[in-house]
N, C-alpha and C. Protein backbone atom coordinates (compact mmCIF):
# COMPACT_ATOMS: atom_id res chain seq x y z
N UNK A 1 -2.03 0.41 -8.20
CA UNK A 1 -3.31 0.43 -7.55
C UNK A 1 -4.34 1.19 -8.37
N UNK A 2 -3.75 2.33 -8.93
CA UNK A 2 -4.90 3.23 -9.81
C UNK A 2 -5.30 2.12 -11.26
N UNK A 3 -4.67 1.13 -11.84
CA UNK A 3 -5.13 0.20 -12.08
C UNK A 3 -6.21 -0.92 -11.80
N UNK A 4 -6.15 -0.71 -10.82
CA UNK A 4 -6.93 -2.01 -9.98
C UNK A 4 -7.96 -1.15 -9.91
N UNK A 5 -8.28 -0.13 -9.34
CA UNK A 5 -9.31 1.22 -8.37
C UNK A 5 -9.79 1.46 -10.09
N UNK A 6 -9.46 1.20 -11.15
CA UNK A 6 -10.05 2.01 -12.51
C UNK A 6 -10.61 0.03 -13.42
N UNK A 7 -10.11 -0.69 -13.04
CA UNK A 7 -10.90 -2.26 -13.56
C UNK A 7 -11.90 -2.32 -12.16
N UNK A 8 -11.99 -1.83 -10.92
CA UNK A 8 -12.88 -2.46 -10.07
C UNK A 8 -14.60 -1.46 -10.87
N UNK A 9 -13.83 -0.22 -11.04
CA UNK A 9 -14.94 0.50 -11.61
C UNK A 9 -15.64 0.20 -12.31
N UNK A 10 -15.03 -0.22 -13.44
CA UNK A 10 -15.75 -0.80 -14.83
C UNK A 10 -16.20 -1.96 -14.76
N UNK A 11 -15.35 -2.90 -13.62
CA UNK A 11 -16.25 -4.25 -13.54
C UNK A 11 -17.76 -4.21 -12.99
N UNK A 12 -18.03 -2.96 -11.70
CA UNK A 12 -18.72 -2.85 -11.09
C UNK A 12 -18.44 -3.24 -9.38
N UNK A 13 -16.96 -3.94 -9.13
CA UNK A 13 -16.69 -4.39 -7.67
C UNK A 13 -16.30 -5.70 -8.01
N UNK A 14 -15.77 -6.02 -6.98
CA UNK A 14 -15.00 -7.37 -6.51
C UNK A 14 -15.71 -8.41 -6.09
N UNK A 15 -15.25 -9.45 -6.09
CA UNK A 15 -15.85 -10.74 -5.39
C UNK A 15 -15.25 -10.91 -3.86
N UNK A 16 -15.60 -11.35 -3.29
CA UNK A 16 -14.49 -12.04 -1.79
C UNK A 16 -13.28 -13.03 -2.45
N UNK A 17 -12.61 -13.58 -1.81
CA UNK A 17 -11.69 -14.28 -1.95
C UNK A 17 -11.96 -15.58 -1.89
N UNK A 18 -13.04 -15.92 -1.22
CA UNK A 18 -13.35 -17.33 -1.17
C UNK A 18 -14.59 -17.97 -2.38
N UNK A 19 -15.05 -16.86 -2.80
CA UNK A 19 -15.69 -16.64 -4.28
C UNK A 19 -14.86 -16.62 -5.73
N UNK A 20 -14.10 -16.29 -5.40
CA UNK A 20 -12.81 -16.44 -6.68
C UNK A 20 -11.51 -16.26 -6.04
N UNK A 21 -10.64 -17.44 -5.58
CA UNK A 21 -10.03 -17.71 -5.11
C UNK A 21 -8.35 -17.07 -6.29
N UNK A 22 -7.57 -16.76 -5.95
CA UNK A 22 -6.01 -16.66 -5.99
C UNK A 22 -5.49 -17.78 -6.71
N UNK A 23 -5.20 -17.93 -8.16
CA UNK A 23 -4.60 -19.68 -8.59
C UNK A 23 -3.10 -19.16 -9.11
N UNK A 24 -2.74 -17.98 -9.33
CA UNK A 24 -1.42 -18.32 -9.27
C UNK A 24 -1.52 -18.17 -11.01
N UNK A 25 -2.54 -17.75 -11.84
CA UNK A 25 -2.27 -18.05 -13.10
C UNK A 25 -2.99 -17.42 -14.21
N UNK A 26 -2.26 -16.59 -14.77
CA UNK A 26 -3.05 -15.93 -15.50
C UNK A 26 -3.34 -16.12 -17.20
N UNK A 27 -3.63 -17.49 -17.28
CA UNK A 27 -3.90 -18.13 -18.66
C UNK A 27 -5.46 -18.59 -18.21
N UNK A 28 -6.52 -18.79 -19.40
CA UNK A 28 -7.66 -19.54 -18.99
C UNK A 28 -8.71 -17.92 -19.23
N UNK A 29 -10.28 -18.65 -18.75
CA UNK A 29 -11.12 -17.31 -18.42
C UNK A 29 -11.35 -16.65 -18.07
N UNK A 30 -11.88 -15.82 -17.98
CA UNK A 30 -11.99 -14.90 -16.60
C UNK A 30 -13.34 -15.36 -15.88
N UNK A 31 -13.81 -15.58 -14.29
CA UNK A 31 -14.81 -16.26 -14.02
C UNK A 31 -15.30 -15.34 -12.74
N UNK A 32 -15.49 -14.21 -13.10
CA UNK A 32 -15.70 -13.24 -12.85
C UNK A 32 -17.40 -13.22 -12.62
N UNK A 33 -17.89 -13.00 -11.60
CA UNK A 33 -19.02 -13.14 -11.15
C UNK A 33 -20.62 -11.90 -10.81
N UNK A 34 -20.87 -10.90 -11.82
CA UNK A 34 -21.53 -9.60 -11.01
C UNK A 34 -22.27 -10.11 -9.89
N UNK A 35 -23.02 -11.25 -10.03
CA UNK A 35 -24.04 -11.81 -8.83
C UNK A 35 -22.99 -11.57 -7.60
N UNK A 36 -22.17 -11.61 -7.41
CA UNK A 36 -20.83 -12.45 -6.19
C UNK A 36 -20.32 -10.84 -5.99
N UNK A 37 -21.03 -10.24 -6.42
CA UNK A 37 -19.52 -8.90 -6.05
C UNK A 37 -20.18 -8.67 -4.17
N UNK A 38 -18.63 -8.21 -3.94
CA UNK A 38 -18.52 -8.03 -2.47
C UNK A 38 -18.15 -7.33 -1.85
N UNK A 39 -17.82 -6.30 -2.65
CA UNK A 39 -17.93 -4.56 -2.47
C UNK A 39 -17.59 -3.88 -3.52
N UNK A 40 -17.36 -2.72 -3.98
CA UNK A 40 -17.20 -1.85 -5.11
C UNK A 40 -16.83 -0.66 -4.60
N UNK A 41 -16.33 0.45 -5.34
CA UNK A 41 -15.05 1.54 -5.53
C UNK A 41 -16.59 2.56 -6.17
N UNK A 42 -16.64 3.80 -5.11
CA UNK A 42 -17.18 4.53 -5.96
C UNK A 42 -16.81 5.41 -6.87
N UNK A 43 -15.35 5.71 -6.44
CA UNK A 43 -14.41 6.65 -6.81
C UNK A 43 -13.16 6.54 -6.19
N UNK A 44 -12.44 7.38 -6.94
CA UNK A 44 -10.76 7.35 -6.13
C UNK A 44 -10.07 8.48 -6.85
N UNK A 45 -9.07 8.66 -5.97
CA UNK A 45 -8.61 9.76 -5.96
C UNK A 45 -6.95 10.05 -6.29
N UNK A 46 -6.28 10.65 -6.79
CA UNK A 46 -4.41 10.31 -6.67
C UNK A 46 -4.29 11.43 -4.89
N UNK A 47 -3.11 10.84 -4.63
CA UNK A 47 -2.93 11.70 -3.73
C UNK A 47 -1.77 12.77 -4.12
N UNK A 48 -1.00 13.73 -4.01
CA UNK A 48 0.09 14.93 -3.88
C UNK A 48 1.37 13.67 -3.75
N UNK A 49 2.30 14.03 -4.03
CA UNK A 49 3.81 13.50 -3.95
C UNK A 49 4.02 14.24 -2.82
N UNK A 50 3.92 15.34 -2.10
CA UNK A 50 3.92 15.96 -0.75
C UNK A 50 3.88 15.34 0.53
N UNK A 51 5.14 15.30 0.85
CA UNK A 51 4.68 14.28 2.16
C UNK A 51 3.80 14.44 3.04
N UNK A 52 3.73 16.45 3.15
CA UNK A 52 2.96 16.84 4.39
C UNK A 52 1.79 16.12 3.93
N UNK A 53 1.31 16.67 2.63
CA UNK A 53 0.09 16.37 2.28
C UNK A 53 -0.63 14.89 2.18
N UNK A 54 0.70 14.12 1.79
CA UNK A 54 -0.51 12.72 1.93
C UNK A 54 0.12 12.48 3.26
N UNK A 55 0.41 12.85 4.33
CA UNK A 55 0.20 12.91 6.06
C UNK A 55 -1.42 13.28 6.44
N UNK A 56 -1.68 14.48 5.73
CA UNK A 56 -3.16 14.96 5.72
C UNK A 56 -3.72 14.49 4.84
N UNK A 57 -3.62 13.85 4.16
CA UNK A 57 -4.96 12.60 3.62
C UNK A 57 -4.99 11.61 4.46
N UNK A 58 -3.98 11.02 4.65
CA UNK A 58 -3.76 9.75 5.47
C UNK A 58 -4.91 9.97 6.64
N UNK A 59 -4.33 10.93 7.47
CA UNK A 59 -5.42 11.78 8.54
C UNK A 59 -6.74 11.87 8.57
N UNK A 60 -6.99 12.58 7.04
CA UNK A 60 -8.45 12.44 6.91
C UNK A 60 -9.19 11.60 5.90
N UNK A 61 -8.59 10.95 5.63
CA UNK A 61 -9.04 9.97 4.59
C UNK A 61 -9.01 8.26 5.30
N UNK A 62 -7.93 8.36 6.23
CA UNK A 62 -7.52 6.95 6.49
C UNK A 62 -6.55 6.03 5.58
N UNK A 63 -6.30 4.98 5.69
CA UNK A 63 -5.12 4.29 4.92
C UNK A 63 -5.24 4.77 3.57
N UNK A 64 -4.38 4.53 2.68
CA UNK A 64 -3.97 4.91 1.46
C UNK A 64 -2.64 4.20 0.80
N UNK A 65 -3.49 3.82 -0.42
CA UNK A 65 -2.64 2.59 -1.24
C UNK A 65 -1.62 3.21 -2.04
N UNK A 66 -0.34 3.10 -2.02
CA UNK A 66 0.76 2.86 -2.59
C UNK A 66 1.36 2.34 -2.70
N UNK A 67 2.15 2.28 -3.49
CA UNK A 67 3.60 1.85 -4.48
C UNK A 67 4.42 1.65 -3.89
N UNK A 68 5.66 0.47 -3.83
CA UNK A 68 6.97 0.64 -3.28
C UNK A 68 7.96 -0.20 -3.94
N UNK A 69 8.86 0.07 -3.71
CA UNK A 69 10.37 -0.92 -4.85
C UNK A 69 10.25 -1.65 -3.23
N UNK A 70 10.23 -3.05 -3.27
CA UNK A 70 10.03 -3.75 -2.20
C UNK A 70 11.47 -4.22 -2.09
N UNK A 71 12.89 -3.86 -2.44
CA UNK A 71 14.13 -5.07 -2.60
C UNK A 71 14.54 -4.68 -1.12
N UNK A 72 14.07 -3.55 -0.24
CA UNK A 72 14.19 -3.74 1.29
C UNK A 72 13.77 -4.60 2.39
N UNK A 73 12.40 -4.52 1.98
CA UNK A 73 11.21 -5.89 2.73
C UNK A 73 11.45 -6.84 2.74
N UNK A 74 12.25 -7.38 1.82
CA UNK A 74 12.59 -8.89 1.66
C UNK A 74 13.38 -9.24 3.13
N UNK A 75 14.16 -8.07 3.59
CA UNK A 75 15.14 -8.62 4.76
C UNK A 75 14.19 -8.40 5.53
N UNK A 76 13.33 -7.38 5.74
CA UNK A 76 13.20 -6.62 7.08
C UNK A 76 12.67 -7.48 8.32
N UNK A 77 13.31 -7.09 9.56
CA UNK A 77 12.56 -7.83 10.68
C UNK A 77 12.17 -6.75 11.69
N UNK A 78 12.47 -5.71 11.56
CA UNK A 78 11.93 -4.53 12.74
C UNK A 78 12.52 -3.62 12.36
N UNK A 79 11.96 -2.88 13.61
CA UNK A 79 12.96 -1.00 13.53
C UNK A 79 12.39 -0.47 12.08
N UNK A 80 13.02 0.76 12.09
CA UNK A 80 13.17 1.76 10.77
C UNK A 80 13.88 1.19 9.72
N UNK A 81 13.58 0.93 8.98
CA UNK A 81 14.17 0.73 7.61
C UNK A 81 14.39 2.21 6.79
N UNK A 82 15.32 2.36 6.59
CA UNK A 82 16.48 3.70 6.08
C UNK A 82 17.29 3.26 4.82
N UNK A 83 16.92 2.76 3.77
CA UNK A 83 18.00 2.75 2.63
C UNK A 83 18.70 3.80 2.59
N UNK A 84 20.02 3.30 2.34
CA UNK A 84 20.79 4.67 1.46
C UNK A 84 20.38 4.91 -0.03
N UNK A 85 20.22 3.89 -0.41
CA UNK A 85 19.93 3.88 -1.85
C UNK A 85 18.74 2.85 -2.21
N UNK A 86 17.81 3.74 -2.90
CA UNK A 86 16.57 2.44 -3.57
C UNK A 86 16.08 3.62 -3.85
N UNK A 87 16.01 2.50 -5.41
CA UNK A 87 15.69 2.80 -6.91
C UNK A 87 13.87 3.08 -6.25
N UNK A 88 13.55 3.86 -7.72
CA UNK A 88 12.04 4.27 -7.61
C UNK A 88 11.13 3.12 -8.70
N UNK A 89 11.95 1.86 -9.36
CA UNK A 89 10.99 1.40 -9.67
C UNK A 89 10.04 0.27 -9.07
N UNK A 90 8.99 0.97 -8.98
CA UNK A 90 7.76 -0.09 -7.79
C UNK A 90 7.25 -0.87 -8.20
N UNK A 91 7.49 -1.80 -7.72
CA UNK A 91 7.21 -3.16 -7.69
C UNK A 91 6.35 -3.94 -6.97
N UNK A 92 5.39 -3.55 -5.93
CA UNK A 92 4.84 -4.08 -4.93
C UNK A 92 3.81 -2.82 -4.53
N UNK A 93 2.56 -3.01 -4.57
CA UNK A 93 1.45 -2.22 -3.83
C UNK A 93 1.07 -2.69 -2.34
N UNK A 94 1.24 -1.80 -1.30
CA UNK A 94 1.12 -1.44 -0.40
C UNK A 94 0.01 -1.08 0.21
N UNK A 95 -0.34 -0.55 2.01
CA UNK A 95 -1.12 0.27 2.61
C UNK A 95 -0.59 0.93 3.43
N UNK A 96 -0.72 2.25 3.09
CA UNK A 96 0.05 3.11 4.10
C UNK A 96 -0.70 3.87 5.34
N UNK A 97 -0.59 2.91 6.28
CA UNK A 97 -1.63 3.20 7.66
C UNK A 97 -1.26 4.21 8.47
N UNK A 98 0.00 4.67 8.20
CA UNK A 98 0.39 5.91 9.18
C UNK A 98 1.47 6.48 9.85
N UNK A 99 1.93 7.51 10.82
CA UNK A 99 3.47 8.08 10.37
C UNK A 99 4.03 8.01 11.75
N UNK A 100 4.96 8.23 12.19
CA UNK A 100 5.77 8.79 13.48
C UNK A 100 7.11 9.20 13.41
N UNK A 101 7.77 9.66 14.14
CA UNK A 101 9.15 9.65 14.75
C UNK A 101 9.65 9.31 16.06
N UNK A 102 11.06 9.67 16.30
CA UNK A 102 11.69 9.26 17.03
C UNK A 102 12.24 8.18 17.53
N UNK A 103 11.93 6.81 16.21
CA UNK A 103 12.98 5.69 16.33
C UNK A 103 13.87 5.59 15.58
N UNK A 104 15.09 5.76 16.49
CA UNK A 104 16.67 5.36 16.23
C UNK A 104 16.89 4.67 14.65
N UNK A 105 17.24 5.86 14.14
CA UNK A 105 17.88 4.93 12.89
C UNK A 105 19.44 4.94 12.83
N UNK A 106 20.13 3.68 13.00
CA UNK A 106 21.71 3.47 12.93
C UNK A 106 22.21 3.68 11.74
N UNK A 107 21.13 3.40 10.13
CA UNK A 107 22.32 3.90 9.30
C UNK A 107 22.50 5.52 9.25
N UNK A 108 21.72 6.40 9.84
CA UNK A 108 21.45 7.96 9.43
C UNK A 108 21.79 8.45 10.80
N UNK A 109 22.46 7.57 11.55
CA UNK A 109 22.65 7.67 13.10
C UNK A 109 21.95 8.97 13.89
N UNK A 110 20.66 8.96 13.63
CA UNK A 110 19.80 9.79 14.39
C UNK A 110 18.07 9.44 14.40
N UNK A 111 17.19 9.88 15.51
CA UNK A 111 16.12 9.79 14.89
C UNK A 111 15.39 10.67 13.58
N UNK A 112 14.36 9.46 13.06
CA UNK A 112 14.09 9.75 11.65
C UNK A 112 12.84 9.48 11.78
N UNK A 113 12.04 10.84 11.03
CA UNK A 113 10.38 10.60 10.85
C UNK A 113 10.37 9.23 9.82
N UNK A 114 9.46 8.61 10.08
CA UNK A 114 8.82 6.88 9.34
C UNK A 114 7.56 7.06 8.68
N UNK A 115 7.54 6.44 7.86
CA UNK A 115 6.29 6.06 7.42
C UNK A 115 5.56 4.43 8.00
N UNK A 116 4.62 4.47 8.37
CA UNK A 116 4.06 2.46 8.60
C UNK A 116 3.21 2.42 7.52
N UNK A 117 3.48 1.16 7.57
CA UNK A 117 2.89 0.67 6.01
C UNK A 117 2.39 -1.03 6.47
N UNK A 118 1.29 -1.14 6.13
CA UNK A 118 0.84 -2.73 6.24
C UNK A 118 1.26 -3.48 4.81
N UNK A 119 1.84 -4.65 5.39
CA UNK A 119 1.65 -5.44 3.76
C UNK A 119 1.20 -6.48 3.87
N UNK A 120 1.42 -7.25 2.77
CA UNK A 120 0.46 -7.91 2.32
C UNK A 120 1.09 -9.79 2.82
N UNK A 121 2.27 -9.66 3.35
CA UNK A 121 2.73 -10.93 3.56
C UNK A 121 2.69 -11.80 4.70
N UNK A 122 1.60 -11.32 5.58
CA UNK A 122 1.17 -11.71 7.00
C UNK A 122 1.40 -11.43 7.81
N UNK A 123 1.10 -11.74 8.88
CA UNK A 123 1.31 -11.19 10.43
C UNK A 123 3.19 -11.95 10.94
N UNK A 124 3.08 -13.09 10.50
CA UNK A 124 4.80 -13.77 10.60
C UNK A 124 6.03 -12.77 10.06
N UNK A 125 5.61 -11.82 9.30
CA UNK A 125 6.50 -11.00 8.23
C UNK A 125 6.88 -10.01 9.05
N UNK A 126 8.03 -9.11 9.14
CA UNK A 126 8.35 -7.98 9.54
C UNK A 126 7.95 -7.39 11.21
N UNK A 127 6.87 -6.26 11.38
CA UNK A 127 6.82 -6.21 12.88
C UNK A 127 5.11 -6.58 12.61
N UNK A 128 4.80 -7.96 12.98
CA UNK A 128 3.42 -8.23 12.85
C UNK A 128 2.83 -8.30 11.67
N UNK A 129 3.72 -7.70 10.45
CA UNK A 129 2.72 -7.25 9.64
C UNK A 129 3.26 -6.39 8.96
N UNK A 130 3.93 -5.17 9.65
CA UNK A 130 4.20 -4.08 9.36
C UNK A 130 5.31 -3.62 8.90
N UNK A 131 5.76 -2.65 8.52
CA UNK A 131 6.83 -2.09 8.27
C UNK A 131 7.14 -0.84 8.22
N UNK A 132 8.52 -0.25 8.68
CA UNK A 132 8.49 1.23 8.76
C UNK A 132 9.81 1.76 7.90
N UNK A 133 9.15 2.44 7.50
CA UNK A 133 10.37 2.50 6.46
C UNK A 133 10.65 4.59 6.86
N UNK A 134 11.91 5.07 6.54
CA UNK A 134 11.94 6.42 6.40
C UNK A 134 11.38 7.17 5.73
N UNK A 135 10.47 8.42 6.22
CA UNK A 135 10.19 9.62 5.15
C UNK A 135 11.10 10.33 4.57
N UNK A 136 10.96 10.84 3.15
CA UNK A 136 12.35 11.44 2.35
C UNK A 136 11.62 11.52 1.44
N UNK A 137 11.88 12.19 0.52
CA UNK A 137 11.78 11.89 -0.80
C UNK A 137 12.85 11.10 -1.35
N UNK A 138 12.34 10.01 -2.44
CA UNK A 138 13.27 9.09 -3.07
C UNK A 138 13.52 7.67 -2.05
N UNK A 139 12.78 7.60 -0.86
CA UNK A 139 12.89 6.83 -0.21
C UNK A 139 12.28 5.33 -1.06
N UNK A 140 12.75 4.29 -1.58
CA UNK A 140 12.10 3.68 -2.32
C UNK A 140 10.81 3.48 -2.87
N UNK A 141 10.54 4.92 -3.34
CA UNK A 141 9.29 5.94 -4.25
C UNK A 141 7.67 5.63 -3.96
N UNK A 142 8.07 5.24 -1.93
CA UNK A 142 7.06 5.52 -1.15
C UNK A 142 6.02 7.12 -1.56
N UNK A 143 6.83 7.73 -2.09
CA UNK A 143 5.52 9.23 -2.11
C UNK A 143 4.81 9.15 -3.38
N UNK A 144 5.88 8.03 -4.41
CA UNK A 144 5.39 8.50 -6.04
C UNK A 144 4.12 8.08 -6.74
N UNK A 145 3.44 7.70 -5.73
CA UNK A 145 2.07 6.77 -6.11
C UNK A 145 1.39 6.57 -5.06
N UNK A 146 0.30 8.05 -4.71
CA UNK A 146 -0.29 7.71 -3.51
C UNK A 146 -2.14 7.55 -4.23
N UNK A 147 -2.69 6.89 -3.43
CA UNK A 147 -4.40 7.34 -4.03
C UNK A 147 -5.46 6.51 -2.89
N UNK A 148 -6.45 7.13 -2.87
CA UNK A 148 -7.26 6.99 -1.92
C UNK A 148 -8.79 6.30 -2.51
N UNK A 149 -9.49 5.87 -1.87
CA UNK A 149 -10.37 5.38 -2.12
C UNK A 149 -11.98 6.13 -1.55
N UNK A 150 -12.09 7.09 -2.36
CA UNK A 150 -12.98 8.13 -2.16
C UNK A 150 -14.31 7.26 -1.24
N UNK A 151 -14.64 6.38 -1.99
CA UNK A 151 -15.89 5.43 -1.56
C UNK A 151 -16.18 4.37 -1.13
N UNK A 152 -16.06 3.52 -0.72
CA UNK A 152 -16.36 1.79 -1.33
C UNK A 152 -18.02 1.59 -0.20
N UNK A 153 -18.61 0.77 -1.20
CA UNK A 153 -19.90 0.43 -0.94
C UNK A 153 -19.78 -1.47 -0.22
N UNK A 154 -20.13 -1.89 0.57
CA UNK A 154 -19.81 -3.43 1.44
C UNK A 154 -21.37 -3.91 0.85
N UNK A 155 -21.10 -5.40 0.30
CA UNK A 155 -22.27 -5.88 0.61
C UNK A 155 -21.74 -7.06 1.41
N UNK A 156 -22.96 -7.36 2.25
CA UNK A 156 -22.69 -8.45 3.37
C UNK A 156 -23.42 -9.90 2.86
C-alpha cells in the first residue's frame, strides 16, 4: 500500500474506476488521465507494529491499509480465523476496519481478541465481506505493514 499511497502522490490522485477501468494487464500504455483524477492522497503515514497502537490509530484515524499472507481467506466462511501457522510473506492488501473479542476460537479452544478486516472480494466472500482473523503477533503479518492515509482530498 505504501507503494500505491507514494505513485498516487506523484501522479497527483486517481481516476474512478469507471474512468480507467481494471483490464487484467499490464503490457501497453499507461492512459492515465490528470483531467479525470477523482481524489488524491495528501499524505500518509506508516503505522507502529504495536498492536495496542495501531488499535489507537485505527480509533483515531479510522480504517487503515494493510498487508496480509492471504493462504487463510481463500477458505474462510465465518467465525475467527486462528492459524497455527502463517508465514509473514504478504501477499494481498487489505482494510483494517476494526477489533473485538470474545468469539470462540476452536483451534486455541478459548476466546481470542480479532482483528476485522474488509476485503476486497465482495460482499458473497467470507462474513459479508469481512473477515476476522486473530490478534498476535506473527498472525499472518497482519501488524507488519500498517499505514494510514493522513489526507485524501474527493472531487465530485
Amino acid at each position: 500500500m505504501n507503494s500505491a499511497f507514494e505513485y498516487t502522490l506523484k501522479a497527483g490522485g486517481l481516476q474512478r474506476e469507471e474512468d480507467y477501468p481494471y483490464t487484467g494487464n499490464d503490457r501497453g500504455q499507461c492512459k492515465f488521465d490528470k483531467r479525470k483524477i477523482a481524489a488524491s492522497v495528501a499524505n500518509f503515514s506508516v503505522v507502529s507494529i504495536d498492536e495496542d497502537q495501531i488499535a489507537a490509530n485505527l480509533v483515531k484515524s479510522g480504517p487503515l491499509a494493510v498487508a496480509i499472507n492471504a493462504v487463510y481467506m481463500q477458505t474462510y466462511i465465518g467465525g475467527v480465523s486462528c492459524p497455527y501457522i502463517c508465514s509473514k510473506n504478504l501477499d494481498h492488501g487489505v482494510l483494517l476496519v476494526g477489533y473485538g473479542s470474545g468469539s470462540y476460537s476452536p483451534i486455541r479452544l478459548k476466546e481470542k481478541p480479532y482483528w476485522i478486516i474488509k476485503n476486497s472480494w465482495g460482499p458473497t466472500w467470507g462474513e459479508k465481506g469481512y473477515y476476522k482473523i486473530c490478534r498476535g503477533p506473527s498472525v499472518c503479518g497482519v501488524e507488519t505493514m500498517v499505514s494510514t492515509v493522513a489526507a485524501v482530498h474527493v472531487n465530485h
